[in-house]
PDB file of N, CA and C in Angstrom:
ATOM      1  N   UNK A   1       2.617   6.277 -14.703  1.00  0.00           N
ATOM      2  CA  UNK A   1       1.567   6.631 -13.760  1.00  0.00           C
ATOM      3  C   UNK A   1       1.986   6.304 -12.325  1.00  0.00           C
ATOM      4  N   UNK A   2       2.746   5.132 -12.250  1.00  0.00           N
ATOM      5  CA  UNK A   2       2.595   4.855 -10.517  1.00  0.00           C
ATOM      6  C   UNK A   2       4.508   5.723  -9.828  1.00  0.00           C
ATOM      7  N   UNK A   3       5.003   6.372 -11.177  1.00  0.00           N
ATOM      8  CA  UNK A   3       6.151   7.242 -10.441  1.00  0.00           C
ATOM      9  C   UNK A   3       5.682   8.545 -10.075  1.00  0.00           C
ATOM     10  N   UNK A   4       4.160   8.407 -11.171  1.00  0.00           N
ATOM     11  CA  UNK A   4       3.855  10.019 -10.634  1.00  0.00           C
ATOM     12  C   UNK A   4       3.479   9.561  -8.898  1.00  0.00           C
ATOM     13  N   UNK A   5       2.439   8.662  -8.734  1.00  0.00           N
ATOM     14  CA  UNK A   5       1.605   8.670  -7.478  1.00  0.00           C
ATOM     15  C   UNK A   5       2.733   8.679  -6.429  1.00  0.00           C
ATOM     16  N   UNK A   6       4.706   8.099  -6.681  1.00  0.00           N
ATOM     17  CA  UNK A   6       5.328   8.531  -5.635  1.00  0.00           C
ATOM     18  C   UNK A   6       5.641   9.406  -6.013  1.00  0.00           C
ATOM     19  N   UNK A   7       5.808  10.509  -6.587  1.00  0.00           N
ATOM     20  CA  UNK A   7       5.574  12.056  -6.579  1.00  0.00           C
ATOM     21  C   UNK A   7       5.172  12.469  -5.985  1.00  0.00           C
ATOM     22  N   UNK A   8       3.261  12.356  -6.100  1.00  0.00           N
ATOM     23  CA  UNK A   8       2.649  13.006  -5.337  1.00  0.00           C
ATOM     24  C   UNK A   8       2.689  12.672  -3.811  1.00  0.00           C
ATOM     25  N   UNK A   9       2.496  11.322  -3.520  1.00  0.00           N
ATOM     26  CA  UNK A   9       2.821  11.073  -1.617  1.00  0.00           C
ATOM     27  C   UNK A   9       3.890  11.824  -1.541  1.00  0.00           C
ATOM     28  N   UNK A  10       5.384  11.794  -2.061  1.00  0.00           N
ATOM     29  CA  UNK A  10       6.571  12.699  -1.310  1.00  0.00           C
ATOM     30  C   UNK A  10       6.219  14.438  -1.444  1.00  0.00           C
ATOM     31  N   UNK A  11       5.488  14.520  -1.700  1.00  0.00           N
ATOM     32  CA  UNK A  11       4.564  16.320  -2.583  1.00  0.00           C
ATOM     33  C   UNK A  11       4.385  15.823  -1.078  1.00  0.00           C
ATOM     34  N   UNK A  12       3.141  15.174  -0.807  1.00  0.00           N
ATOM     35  CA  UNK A  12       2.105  15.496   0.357  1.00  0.00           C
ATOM     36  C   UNK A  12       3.248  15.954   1.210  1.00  0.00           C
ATOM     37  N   UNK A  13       3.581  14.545   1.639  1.00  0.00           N
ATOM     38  CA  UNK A  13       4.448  14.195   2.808  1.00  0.00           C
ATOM     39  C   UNK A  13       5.815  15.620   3.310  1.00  0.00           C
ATOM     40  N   UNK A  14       6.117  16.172   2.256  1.00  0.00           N
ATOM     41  CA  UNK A  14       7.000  17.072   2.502  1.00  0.00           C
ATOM     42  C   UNK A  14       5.439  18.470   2.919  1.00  0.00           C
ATOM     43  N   UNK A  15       4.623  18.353   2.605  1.00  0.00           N
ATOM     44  CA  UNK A  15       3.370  19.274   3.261  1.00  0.00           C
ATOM     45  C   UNK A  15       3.219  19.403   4.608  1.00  0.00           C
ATOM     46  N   UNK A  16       2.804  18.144   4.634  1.00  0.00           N
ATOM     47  CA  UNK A  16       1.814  17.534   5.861  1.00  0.00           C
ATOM     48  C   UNK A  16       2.833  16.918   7.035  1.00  0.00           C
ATOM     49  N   UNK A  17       3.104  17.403   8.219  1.00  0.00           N
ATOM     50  CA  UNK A  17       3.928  16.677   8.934  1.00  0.00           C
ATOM     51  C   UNK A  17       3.230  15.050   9.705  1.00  0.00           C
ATOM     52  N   UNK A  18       1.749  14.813   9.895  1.00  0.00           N
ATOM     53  CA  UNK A  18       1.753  13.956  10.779  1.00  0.00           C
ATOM     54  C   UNK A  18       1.486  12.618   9.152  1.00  0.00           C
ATOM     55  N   UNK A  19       1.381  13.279   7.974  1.00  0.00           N
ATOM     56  CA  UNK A  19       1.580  12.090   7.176  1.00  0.00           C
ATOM     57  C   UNK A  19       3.102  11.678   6.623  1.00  0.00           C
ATOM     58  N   UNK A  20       4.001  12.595   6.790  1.00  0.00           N
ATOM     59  CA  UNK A  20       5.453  12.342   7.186  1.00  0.00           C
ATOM     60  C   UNK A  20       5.693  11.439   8.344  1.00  0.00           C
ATOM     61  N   UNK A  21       5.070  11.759   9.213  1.00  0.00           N
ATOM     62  CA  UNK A  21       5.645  10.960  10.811  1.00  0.00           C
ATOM     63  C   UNK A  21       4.891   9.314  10.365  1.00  0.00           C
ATOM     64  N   UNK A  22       3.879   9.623  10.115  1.00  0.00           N
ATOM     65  CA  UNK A  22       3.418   7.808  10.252  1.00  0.00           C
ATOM     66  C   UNK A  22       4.176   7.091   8.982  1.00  0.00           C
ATOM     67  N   UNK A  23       4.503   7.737   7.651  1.00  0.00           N
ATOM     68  CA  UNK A  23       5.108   7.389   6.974  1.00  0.00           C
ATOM     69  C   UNK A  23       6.727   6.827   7.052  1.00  0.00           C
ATOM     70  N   UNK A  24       7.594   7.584   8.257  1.00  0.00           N
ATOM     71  CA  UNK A  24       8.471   7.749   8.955  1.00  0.00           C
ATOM     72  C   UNK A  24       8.462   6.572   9.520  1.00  0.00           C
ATOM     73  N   UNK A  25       7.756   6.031  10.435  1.00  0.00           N
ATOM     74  CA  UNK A  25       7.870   5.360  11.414  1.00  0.00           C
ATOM     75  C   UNK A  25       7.538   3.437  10.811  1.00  0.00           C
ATOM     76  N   UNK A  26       7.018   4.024   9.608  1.00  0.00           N
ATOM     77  CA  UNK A  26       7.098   2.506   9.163  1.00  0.00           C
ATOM     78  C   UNK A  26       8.935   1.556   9.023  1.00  0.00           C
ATOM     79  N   UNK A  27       9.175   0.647   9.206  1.00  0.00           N
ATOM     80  CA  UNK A  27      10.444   0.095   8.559  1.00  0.00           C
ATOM     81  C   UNK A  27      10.723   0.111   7.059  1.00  0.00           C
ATOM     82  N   UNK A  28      10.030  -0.718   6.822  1.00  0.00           N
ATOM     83  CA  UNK A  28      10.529  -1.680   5.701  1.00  0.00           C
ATOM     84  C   UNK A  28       9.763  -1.177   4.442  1.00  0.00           C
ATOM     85  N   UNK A  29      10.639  -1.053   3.702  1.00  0.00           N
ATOM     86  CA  UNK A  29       9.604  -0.900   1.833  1.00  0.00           C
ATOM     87  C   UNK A  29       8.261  -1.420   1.746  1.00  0.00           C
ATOM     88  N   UNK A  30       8.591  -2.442   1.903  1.00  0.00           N
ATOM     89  CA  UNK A  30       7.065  -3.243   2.351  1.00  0.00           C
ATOM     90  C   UNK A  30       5.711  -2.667   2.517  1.00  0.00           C
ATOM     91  N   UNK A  31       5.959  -2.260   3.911  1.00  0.00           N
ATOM     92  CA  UNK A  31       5.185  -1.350   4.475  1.00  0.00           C
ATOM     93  C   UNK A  31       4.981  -0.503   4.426  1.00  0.00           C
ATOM     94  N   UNK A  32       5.659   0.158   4.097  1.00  0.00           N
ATOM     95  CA  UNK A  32       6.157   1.633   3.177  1.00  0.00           C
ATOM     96  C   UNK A  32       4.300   1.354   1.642  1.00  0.00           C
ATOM     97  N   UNK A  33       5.018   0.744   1.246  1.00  0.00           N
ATOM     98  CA  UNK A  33       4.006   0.374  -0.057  1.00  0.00           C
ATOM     99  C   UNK A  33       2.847   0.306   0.526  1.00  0.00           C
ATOM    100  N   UNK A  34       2.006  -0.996   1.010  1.00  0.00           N
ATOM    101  CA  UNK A  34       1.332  -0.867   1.891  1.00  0.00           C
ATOM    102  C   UNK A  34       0.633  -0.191   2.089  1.00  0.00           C
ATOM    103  N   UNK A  35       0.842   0.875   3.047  1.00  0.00           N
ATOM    104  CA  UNK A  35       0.252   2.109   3.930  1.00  0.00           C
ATOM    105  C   UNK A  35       0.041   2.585   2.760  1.00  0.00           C
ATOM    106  N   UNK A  36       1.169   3.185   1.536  1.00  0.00           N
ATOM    107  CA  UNK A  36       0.592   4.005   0.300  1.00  0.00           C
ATOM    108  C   UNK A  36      -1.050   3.769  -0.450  1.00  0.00           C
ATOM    109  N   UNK A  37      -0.991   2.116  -0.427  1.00  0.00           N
ATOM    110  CA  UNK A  37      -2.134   1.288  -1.694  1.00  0.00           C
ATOM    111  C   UNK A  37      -3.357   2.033  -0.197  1.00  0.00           C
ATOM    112  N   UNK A  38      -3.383   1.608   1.219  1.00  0.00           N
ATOM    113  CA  UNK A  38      -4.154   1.946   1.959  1.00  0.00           C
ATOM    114  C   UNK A  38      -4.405   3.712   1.719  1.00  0.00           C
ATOM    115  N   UNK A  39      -3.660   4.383   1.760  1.00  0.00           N
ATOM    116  CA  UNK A  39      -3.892   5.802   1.574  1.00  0.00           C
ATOM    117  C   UNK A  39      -4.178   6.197  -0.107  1.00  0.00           C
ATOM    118  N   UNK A  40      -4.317   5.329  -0.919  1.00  0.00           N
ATOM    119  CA  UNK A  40      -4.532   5.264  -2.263  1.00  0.00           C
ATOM    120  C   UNK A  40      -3.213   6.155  -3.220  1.00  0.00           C
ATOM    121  N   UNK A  41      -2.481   5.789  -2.834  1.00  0.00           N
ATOM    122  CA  UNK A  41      -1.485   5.685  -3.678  1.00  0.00           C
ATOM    123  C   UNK A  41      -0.780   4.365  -4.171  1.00  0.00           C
ATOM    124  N   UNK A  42      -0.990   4.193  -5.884  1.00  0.00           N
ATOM    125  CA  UNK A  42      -0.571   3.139  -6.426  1.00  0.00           C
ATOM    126  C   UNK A  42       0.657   3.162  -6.812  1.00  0.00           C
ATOM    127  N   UNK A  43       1.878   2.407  -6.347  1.00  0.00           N
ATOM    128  CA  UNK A  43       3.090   2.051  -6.516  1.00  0.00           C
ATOM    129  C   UNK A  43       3.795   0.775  -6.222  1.00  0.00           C
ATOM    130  N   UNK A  44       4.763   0.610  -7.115  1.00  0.00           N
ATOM    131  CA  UNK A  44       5.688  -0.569  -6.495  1.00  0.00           C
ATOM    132  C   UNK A  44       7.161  -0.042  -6.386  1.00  0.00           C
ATOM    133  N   UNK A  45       7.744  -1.193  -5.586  1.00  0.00           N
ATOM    134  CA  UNK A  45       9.110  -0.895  -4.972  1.00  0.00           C
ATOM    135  C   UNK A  45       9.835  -0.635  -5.654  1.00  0.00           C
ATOM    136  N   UNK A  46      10.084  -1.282  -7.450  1.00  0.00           N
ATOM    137  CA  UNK A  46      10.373  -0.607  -8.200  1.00  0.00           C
ATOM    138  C   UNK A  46      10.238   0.911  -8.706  1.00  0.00           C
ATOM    139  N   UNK A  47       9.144   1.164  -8.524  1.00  0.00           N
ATOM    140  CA  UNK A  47       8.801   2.818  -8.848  1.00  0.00           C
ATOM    141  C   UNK A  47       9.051   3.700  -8.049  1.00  0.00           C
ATOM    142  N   UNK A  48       9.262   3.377  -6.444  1.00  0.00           N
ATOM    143  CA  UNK A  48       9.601   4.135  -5.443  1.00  0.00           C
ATOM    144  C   UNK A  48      11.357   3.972  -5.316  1.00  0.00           C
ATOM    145  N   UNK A  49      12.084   3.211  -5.549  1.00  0.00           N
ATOM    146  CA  UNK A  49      13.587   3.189  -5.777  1.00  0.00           C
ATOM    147  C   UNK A  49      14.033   3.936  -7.051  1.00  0.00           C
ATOM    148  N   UNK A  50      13.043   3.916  -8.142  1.00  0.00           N
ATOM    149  CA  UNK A  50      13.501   4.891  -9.341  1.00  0.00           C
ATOM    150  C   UNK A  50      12.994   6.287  -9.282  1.00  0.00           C
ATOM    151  N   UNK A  51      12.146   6.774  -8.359  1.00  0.00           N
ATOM    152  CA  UNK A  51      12.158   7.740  -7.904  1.00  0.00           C
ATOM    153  C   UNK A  51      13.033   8.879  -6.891  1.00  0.00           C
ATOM    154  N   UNK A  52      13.587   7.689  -5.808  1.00  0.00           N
ATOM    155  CA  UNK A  52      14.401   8.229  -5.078  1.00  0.00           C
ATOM    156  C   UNK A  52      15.744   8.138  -5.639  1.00  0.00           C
ATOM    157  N   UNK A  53      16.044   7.180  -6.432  1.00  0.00           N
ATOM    158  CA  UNK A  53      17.211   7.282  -7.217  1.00  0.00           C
ATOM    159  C   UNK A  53      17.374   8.767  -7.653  1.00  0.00           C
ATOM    160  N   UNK A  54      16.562   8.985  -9.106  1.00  0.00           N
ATOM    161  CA  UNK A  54      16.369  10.334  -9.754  1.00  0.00           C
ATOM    162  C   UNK A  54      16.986  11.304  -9.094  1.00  0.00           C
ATOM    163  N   UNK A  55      15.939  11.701  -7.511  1.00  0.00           N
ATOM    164  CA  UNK A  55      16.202  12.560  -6.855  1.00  0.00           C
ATOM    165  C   UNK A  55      16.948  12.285  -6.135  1.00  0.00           C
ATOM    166  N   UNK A  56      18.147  11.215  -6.159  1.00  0.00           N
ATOM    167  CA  UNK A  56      19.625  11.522  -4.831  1.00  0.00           C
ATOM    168  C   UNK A  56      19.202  11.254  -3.813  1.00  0.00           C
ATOM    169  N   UNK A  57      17.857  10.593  -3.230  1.00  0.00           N
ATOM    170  CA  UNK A  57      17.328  10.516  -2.011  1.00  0.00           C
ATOM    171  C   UNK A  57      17.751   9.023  -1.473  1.00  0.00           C
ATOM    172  N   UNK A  58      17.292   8.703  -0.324  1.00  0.00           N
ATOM    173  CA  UNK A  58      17.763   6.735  -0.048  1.00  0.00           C
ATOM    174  C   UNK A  58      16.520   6.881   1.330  1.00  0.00           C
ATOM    175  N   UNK A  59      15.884   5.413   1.114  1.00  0.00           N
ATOM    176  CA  UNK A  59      15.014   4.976   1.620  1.00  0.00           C
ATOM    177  C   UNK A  59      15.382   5.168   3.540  1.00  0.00           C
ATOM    178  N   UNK A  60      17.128   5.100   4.198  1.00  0.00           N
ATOM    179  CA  UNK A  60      17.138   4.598   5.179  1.00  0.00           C
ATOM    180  C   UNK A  60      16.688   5.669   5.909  1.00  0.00           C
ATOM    181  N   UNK A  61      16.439   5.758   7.656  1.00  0.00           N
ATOM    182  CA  UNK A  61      15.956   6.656   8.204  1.00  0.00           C
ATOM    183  C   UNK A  61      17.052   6.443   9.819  1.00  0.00           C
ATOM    184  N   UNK A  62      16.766   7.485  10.275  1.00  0.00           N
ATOM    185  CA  UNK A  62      17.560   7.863  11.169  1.00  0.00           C
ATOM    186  C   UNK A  62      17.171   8.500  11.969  1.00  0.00           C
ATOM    187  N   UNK A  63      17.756   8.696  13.362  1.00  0.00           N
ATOM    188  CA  UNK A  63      17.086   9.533  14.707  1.00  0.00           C
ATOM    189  C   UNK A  63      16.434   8.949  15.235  1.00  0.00           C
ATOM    190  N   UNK A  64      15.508   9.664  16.101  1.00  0.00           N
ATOM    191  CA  UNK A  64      14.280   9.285  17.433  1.00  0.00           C
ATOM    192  C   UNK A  64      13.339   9.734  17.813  1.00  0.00           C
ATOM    193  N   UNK A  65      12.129   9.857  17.292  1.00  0.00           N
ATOM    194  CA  UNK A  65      11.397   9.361  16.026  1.00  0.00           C
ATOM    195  C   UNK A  65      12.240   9.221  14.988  1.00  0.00           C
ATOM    196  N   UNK A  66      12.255   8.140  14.185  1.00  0.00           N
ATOM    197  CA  UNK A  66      12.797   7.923  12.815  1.00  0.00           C
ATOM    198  C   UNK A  66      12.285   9.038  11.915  1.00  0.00           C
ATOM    199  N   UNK A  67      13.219   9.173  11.129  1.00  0.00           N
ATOM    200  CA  UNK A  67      12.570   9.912   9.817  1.00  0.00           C
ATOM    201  C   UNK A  67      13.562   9.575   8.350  1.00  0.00           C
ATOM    202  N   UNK A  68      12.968  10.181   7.606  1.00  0.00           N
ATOM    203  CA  UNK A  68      13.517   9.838   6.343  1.00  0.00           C
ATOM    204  C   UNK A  68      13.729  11.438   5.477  1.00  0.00           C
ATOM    205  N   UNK A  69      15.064  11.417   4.717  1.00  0.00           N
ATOM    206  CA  UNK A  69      14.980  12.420   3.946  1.00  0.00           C
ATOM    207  C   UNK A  69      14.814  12.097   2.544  1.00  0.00           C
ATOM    208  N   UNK A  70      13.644  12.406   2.743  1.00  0.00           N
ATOM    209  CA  UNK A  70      13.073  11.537   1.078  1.00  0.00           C
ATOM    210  C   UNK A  70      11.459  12.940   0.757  1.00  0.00           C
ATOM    211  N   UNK A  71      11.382  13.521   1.410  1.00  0.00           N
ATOM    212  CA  UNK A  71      10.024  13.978   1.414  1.00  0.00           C
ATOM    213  C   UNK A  71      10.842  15.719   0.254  1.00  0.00           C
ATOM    214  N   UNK A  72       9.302  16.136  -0.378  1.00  0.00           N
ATOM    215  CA  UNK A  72       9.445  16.933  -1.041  1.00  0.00           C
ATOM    216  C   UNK A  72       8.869  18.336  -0.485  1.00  0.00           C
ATOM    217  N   UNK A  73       9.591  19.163  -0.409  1.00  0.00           N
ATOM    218  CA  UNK A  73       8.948  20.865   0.071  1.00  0.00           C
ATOM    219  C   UNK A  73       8.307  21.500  -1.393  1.00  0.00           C
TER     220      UNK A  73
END
């Protein structure tokens, strides 16, 4: 259940650009999580690393605004 819910946030997030950007702009896993439980998505750091694993993706971000290539089209 909580690999689907990072499913669905990277679903949104590859949708929606300004829930990409605030998602973006966080640092740390942490916070990352966090913001999710606040936007009601249930996950842990475990479930979000075996997710991006799966899909070949990696948490770090890059540029100016930061961003991450982790989001799903």
């Amino acid at each position: 259940m909580s690999k689907k819910n990072v499913e669905e946030l990277l679903i949104a997030g590859g949708a929606d650009e300004s829930l990409r950007q605030k998602y973006d702009a966080l640092k740390t896993k942490d916070e990352f999580i966090d913001q999710a439980k606040a936007d009601g998505y249930a996950f842990t750091i475990d479930d979000l690393d075996a997710v991006l694993r799966e899909s070949g993706d990696a948490f770090e971000s890059f540029g100016n605004p930061p961003k991450r290539m982790i989001w799903w089209q």
